[in-house]
N, C-alpha and C. Protein backbone atom coordinates (compact mmCIF):
# COMPACT_ATOMS: atom_id res chain seq x y z
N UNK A 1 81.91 -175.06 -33.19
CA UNK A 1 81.24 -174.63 -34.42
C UNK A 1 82.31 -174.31 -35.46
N UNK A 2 82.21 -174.98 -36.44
CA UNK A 2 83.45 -174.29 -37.47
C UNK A 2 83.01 -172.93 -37.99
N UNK A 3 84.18 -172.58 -38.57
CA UNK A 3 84.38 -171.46 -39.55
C UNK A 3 83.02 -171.54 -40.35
N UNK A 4 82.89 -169.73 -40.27
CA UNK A 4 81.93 -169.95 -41.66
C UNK A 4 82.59 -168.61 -42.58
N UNK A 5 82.12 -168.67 -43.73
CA UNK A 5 82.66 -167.64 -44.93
C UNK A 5 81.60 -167.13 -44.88
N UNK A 6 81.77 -165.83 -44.49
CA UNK A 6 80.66 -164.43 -44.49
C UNK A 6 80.97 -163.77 -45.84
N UNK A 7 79.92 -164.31 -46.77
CA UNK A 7 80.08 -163.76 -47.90
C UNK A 7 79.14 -162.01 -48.24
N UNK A 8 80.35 -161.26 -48.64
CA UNK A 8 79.98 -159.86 -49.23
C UNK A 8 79.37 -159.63 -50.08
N UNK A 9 79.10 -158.84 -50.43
CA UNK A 9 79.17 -157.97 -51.70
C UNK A 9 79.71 -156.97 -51.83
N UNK A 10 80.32 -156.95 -52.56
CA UNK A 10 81.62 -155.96 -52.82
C UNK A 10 81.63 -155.49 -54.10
N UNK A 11 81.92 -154.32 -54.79
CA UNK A 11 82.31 -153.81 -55.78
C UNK A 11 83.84 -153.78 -56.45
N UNK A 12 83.99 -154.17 -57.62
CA UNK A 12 85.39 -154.30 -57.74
C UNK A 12 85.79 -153.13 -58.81
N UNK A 13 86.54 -152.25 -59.11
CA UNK A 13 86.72 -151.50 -60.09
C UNK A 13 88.39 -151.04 -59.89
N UNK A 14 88.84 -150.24 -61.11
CA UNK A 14 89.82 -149.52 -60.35
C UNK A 14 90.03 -148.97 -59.70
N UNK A 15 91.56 -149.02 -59.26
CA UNK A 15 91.43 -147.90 -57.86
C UNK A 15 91.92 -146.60 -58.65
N UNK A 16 91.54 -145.49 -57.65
CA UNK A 16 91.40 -144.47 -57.59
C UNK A 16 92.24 -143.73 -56.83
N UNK A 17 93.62 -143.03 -57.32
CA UNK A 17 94.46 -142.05 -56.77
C UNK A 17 94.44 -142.03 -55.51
N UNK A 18 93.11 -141.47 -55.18
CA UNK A 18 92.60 -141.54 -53.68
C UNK A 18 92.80 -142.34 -52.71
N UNK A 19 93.14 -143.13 -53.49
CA UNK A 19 92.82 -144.83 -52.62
C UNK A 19 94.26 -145.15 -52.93
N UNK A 20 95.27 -145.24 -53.18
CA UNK A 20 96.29 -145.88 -53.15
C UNK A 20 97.25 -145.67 -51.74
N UNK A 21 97.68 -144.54 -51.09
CA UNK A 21 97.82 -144.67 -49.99
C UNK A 21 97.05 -146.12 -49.03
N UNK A 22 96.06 -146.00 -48.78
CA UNK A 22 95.02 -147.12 -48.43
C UNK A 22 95.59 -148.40 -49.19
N UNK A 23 95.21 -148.66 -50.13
CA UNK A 23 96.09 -150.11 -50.90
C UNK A 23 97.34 -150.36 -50.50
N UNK A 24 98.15 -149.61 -50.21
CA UNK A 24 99.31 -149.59 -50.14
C UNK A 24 99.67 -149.96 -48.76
N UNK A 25 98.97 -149.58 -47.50
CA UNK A 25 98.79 -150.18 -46.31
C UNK A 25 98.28 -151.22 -46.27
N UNK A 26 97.23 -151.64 -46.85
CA UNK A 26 96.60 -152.96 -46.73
C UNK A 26 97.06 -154.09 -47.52
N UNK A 27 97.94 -153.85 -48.48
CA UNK A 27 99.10 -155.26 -48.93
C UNK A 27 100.14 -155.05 -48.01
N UNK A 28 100.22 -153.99 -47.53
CA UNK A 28 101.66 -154.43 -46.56
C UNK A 28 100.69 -155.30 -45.08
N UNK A 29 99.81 -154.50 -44.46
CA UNK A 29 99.29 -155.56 -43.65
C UNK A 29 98.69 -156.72 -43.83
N UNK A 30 98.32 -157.02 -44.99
CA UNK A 30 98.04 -158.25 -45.20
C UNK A 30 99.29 -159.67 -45.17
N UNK A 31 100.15 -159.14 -46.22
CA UNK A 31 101.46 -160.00 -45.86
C UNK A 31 101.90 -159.85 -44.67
N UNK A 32 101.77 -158.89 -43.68
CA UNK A 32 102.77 -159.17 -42.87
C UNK A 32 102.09 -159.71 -41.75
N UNK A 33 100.51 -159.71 -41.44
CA UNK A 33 99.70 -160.40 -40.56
C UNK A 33 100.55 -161.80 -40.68
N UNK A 34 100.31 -162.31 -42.40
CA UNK A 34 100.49 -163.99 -42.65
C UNK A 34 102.02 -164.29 -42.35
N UNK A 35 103.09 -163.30 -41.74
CA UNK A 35 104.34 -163.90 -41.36
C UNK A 35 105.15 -163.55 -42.95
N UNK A 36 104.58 -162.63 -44.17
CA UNK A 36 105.44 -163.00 -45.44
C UNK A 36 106.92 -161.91 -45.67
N UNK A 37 106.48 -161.21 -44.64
CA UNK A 37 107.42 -160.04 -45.00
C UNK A 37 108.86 -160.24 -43.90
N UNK A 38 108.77 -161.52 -43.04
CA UNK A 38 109.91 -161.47 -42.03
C UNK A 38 111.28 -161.49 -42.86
N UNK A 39 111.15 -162.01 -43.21
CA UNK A 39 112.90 -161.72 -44.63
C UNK A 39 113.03 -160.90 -44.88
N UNK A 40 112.25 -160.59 -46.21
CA UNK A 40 112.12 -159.77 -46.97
C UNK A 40 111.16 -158.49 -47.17
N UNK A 41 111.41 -157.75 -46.14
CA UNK A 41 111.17 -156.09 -45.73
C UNK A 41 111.33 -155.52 -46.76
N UNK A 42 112.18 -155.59 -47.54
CA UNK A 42 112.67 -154.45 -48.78
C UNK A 42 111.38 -154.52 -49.25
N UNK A 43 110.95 -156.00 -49.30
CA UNK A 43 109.65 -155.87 -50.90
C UNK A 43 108.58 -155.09 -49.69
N UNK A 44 108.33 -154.78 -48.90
CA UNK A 44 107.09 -153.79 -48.03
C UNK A 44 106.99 -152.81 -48.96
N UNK A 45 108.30 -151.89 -49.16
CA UNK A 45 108.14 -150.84 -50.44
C UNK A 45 107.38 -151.24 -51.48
N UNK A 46 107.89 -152.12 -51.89
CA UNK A 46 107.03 -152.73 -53.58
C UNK A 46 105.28 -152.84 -53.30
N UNK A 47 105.49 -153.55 -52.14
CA UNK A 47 103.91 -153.65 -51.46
C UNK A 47 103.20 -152.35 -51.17
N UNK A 48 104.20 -151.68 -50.71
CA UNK A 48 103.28 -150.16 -50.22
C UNK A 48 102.93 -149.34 -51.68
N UNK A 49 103.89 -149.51 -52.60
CA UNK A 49 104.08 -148.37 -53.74
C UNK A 49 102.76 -148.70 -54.68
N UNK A 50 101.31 -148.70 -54.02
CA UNK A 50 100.53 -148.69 -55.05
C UNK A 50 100.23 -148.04 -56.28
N UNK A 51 100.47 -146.81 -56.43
CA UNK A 51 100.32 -145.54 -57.35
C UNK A 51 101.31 -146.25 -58.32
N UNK A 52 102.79 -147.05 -57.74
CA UNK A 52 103.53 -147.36 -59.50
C UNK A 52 102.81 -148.38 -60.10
N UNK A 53 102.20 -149.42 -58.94
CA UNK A 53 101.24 -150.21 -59.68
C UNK A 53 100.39 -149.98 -60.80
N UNK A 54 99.65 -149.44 -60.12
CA UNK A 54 98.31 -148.11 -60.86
C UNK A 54 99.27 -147.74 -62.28
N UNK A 55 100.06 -147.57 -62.50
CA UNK A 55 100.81 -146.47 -63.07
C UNK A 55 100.94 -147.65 -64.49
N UNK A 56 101.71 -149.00 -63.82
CA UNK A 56 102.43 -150.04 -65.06
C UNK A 56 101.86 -151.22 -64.88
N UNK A 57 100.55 -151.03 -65.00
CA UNK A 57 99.62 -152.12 -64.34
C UNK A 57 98.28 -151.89 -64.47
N UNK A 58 97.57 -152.84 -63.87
CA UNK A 58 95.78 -152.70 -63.61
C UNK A 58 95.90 -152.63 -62.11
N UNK A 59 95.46 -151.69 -60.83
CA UNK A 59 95.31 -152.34 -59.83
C UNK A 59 93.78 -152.41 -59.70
N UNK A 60 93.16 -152.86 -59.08
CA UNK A 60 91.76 -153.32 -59.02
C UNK A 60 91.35 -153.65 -57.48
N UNK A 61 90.45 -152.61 -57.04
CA UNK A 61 90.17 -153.17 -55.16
C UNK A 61 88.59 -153.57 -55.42
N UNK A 62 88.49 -154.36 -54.30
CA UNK A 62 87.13 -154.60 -54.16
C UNK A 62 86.94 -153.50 -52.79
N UNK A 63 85.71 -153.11 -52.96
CA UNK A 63 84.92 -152.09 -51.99
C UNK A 63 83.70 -152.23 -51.62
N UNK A 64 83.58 -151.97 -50.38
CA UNK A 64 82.29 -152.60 -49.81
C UNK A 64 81.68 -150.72 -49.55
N UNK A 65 81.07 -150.22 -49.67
CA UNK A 65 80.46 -148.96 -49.79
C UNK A 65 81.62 -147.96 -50.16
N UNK A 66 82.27 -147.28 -48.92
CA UNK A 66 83.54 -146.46 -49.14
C UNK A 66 84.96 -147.06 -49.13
N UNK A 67 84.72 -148.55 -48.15
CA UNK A 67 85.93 -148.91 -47.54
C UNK A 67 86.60 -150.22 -48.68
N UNK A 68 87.96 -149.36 -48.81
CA UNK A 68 88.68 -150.78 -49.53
C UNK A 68 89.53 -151.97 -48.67
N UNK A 69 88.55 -153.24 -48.86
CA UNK A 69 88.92 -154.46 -48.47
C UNK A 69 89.68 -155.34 -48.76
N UNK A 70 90.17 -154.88 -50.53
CA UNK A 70 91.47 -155.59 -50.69
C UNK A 70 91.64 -154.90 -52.14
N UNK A 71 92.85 -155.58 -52.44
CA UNK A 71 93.43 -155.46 -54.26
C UNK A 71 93.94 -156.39 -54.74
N UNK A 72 94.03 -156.43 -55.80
CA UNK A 72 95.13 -157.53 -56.90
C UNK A 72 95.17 -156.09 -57.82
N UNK A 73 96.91 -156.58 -58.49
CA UNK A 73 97.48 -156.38 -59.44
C UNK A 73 97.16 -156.81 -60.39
N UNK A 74 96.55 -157.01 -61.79
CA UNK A 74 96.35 -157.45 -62.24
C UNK A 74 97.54 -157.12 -63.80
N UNK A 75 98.60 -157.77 -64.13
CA UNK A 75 99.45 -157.60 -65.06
C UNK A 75 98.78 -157.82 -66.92
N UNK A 76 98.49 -156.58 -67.61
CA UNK A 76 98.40 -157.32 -68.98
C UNK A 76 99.55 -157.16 -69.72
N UNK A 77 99.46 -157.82 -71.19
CA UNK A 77 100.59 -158.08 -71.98
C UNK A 77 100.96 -156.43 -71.96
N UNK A 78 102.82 -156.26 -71.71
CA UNK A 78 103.12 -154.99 -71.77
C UNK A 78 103.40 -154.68 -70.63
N UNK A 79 103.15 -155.17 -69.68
CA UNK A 79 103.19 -154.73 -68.55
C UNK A 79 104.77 -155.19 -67.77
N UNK A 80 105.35 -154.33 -67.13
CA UNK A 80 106.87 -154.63 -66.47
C UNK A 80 106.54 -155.38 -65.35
N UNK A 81 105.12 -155.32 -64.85
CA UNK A 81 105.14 -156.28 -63.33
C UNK A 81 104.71 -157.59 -63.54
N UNK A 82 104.48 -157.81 -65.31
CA UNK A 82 104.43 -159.48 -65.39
C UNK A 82 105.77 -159.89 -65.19
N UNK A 83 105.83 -161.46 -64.14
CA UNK A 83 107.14 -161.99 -63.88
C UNK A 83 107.10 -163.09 -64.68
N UNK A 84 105.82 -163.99 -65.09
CA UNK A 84 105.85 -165.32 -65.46
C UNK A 84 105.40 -164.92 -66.77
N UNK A 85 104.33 -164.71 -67.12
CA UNK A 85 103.85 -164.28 -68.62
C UNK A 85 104.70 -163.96 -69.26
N UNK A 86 105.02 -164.60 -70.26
CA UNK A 86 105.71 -164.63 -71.75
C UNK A 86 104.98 -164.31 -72.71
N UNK A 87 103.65 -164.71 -73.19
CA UNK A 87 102.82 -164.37 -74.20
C UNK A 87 101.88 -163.48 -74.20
N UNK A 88 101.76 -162.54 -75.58
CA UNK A 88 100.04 -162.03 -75.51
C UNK A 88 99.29 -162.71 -75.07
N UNK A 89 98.85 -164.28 -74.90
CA UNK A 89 98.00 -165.06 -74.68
C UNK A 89 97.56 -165.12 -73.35
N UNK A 90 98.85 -164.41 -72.40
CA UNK A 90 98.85 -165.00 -71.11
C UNK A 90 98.47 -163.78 -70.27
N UNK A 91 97.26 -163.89 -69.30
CA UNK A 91 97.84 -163.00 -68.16
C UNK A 91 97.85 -163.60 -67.20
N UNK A 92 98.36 -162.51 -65.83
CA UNK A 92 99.19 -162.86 -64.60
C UNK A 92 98.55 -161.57 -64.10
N UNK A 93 98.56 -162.17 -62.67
CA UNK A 93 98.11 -160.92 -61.86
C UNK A 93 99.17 -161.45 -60.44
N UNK A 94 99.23 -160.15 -59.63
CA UNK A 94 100.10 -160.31 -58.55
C UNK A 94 99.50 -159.85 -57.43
N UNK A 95 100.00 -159.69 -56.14
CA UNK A 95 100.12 -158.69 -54.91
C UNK A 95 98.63 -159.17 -54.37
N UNK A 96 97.88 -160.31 -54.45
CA UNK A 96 96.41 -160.10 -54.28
C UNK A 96 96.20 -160.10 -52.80
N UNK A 97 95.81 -158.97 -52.16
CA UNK A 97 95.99 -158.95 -50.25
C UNK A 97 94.60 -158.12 -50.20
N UNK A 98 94.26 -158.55 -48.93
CA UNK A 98 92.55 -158.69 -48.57
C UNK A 98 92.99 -157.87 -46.94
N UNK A 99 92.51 -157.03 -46.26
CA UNK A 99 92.62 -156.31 -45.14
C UNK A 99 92.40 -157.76 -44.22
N UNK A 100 92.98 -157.73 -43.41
CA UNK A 100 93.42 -158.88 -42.63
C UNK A 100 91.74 -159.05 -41.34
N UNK A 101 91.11 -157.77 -40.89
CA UNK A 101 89.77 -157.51 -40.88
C UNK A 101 88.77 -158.26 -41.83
N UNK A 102 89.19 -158.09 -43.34
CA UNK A 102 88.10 -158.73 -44.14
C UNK A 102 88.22 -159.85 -44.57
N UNK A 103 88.81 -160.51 -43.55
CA UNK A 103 89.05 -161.86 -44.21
C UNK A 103 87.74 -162.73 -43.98
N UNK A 104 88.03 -163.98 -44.79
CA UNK A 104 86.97 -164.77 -44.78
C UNK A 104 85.47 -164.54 -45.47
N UNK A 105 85.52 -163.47 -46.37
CA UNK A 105 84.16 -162.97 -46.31
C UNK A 105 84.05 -163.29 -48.09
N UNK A 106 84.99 -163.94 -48.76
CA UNK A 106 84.91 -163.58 -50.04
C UNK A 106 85.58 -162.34 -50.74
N UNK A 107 86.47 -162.10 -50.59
CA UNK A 107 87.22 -160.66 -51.02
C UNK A 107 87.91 -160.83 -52.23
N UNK A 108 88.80 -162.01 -51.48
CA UNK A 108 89.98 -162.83 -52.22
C UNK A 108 89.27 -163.39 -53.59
N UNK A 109 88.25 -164.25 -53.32
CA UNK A 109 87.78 -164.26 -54.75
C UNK A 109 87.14 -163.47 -55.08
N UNK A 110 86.81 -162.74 -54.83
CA UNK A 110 85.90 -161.55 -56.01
C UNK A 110 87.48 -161.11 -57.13
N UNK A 111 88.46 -160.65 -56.18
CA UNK A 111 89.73 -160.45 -57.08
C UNK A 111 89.94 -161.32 -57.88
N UNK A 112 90.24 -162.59 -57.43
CA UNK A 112 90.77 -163.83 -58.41
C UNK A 112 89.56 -163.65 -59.92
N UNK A 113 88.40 -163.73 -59.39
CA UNK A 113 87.43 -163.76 -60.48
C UNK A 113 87.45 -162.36 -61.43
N UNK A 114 87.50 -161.35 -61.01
CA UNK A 114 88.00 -160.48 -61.58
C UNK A 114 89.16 -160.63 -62.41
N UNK A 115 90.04 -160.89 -61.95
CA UNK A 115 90.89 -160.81 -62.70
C UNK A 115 90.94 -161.74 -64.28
N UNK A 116 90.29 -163.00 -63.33
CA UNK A 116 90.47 -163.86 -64.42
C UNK A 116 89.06 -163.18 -65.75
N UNK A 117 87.75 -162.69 -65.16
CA UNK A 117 87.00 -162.08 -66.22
C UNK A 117 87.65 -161.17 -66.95
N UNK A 118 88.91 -160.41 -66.43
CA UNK A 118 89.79 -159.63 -67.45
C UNK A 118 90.53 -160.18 -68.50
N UNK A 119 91.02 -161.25 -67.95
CA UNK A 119 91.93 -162.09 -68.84
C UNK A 119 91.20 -162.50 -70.34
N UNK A 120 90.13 -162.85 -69.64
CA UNK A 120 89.12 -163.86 -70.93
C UNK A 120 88.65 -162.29 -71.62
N UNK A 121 88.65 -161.23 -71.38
CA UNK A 121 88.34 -160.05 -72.14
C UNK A 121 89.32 -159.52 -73.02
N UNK A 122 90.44 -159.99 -72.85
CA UNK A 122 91.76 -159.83 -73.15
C UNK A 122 91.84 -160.49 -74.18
N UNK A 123 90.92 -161.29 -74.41
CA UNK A 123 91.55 -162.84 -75.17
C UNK A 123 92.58 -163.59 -74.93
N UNK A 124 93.01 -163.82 -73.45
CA UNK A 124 93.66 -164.67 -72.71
C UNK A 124 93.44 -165.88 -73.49
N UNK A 125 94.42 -166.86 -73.59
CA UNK A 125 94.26 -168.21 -73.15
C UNK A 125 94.52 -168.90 -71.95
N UNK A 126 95.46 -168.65 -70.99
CA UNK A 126 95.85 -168.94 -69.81
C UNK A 126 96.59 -167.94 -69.42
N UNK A 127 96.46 -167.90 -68.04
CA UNK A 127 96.59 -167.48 -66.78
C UNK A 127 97.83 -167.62 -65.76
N UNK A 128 98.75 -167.25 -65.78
CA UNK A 128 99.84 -167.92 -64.80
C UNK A 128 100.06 -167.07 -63.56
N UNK A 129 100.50 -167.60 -62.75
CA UNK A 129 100.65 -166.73 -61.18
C UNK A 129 101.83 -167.33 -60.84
N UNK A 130 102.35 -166.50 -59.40
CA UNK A 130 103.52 -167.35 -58.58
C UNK A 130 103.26 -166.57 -57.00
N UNK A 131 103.56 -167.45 -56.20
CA UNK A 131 103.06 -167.48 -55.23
C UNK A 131 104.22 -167.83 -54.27
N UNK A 132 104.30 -166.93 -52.83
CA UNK A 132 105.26 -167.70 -52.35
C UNK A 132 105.07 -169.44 -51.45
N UNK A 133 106.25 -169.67 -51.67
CA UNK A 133 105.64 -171.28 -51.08
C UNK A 133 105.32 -171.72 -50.16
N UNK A 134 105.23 -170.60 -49.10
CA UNK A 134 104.26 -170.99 -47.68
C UNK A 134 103.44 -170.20 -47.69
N UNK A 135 102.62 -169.54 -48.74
CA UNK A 135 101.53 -168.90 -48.79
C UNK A 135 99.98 -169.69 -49.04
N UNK A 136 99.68 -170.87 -48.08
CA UNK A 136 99.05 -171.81 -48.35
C UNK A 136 97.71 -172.11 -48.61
N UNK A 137 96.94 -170.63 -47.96
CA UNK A 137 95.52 -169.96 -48.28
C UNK A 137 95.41 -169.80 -49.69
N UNK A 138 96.49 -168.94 -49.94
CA UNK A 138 96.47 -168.91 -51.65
C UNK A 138 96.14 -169.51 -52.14
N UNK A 139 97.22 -170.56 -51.95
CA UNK A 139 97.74 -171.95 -52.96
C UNK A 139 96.25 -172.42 -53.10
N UNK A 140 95.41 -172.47 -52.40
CA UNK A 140 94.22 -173.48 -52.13
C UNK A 140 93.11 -172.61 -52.62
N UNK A 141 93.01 -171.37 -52.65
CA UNK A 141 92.12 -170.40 -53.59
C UNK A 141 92.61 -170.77 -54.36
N UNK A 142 93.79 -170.56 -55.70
CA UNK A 142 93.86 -171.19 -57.09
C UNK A 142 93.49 -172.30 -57.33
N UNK A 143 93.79 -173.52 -55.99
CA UNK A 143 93.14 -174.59 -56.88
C UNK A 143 91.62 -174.61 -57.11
N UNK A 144 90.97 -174.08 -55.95
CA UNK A 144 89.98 -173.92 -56.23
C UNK A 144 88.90 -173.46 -57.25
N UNK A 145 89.70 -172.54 -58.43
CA UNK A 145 89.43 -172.15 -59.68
C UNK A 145 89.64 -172.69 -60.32
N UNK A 146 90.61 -173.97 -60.62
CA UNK A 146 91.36 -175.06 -61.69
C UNK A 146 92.52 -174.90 -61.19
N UNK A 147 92.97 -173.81 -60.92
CA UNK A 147 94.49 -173.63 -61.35
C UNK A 147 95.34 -174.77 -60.87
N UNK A 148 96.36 -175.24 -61.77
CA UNK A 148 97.59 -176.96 -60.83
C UNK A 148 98.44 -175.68 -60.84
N UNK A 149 99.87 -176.68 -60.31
CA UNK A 149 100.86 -176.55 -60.19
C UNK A 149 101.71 -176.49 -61.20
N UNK A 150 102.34 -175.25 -61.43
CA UNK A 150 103.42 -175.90 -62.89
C UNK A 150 104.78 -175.32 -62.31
N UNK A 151 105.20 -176.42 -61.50
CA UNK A 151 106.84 -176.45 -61.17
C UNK A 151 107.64 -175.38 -62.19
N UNK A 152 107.57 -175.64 -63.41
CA UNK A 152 108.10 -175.12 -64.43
C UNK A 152 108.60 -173.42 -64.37
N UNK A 153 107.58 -173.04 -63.64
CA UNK A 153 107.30 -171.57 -63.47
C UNK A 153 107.86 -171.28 -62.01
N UNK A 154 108.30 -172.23 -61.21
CA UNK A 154 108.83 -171.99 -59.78
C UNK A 154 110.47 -171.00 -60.16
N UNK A 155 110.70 -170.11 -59.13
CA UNK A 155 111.94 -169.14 -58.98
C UNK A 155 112.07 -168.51 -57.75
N UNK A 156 113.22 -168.05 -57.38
CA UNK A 156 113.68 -167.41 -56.49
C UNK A 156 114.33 -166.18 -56.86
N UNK A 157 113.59 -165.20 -56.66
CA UNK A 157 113.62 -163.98 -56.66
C UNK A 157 114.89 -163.45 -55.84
N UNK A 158 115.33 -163.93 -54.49
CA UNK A 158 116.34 -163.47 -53.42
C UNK A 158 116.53 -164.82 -53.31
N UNK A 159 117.19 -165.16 -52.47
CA UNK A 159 118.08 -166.52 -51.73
C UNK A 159 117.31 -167.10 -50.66
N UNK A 160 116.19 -166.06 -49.77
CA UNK A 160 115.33 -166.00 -49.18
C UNK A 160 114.30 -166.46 -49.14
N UNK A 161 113.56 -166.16 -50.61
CA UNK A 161 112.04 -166.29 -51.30
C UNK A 161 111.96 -166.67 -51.90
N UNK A 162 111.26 -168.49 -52.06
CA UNK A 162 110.91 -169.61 -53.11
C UNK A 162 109.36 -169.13 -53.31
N UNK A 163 109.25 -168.92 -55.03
CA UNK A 163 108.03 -168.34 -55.41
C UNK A 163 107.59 -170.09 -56.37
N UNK A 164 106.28 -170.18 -56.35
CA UNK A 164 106.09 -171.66 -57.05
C UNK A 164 104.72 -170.95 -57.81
N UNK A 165 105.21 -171.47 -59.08
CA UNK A 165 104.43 -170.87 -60.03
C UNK A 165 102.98 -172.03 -60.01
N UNK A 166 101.91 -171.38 -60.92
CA UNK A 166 100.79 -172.20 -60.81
C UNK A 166 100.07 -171.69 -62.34
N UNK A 167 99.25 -172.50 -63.10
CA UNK A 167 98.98 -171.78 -64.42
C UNK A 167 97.05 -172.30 -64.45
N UNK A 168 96.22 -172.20 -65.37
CA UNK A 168 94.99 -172.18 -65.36
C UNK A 168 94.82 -171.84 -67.42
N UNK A 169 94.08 -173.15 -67.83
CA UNK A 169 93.55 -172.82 -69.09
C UNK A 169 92.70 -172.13 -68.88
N UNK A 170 92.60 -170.79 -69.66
CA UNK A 170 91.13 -170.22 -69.52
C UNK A 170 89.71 -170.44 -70.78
């Protein structure tokens, strides 16, 4: 029998003080279920430190009654945790990790869509992300929204970690 996607309903809003401890465990277990953190441990901190998120950023969880099932970062213009965004025009969102429990259920996009309904509230024109390059679930959620490939936007952060950028007209 294949896979099926147990779709939720989930609430998405900001997170809440309360909740960042919690966020902060569940992007570190999320990457590190998928194998992303074997290098590069240092960034676990960056992953755990939700509250600076919160702080120079949008973070945004989806919640299914009490329990948070995942987050994205969501970067607007101004923001220090945009890496690719250059323009007012553009946003970027980062860190998007789903409790390794809630997978499959629709989490991941409720974030993506979120985010991107922020963007277009923003008066976005496009959208850019970066992704690392064996992060291949991802890769295949963006396309699934439009998003291609824009080489252009590919970097290496460490010597370690090839990030491949990806962009979306909105």
């Amino acid at each position: 029998m294949p896979d099926r996607l147990l779709v939720v309903s989930v609430s998405l809003r900001l997170a809440d003080p309360s909740e960042y401890d919690t966020v902060g465990d569940i992007t570190v277990a999320a990457y590190s279920a998928d194998g992303f953190l074997d290098q590069e441990r240092s960034y676990a901190q960056v992953l755990r430190d939700a509250g600076d998120r919160a702080s120079r950023a949008e973070l945004w969880v989806a919640v299914e009654g009490d329990e948070v099932l995942g987050s994205v970062t969501f970067c607007p213009d101004g923001s220090d945790y945009r890496e690719l965004a250059q323009r007012a025009d553009q946003g970027e969102f980062r860190m998007l990790a789903v409790a390794p429990a809630a997978r499959r259920r629709g989490v991941a996009r409720a974030l993506v869509t979120q985010c991107l309904r922020r963007s277009r509230e923003l008066g976005h024109t496009e959208m850019v992300l970066c992704s690392g390059d064996t992060m291949t679930a991802a890769h295949a959620l963006y396309v699934s929204f439009g998003f291609t490939r824009a080489p252009e936007l590919d970097w290496c952060p460490t010597s370690e970690v090839r990030l491949i950028g990806f962009r979306l007209e909105l």
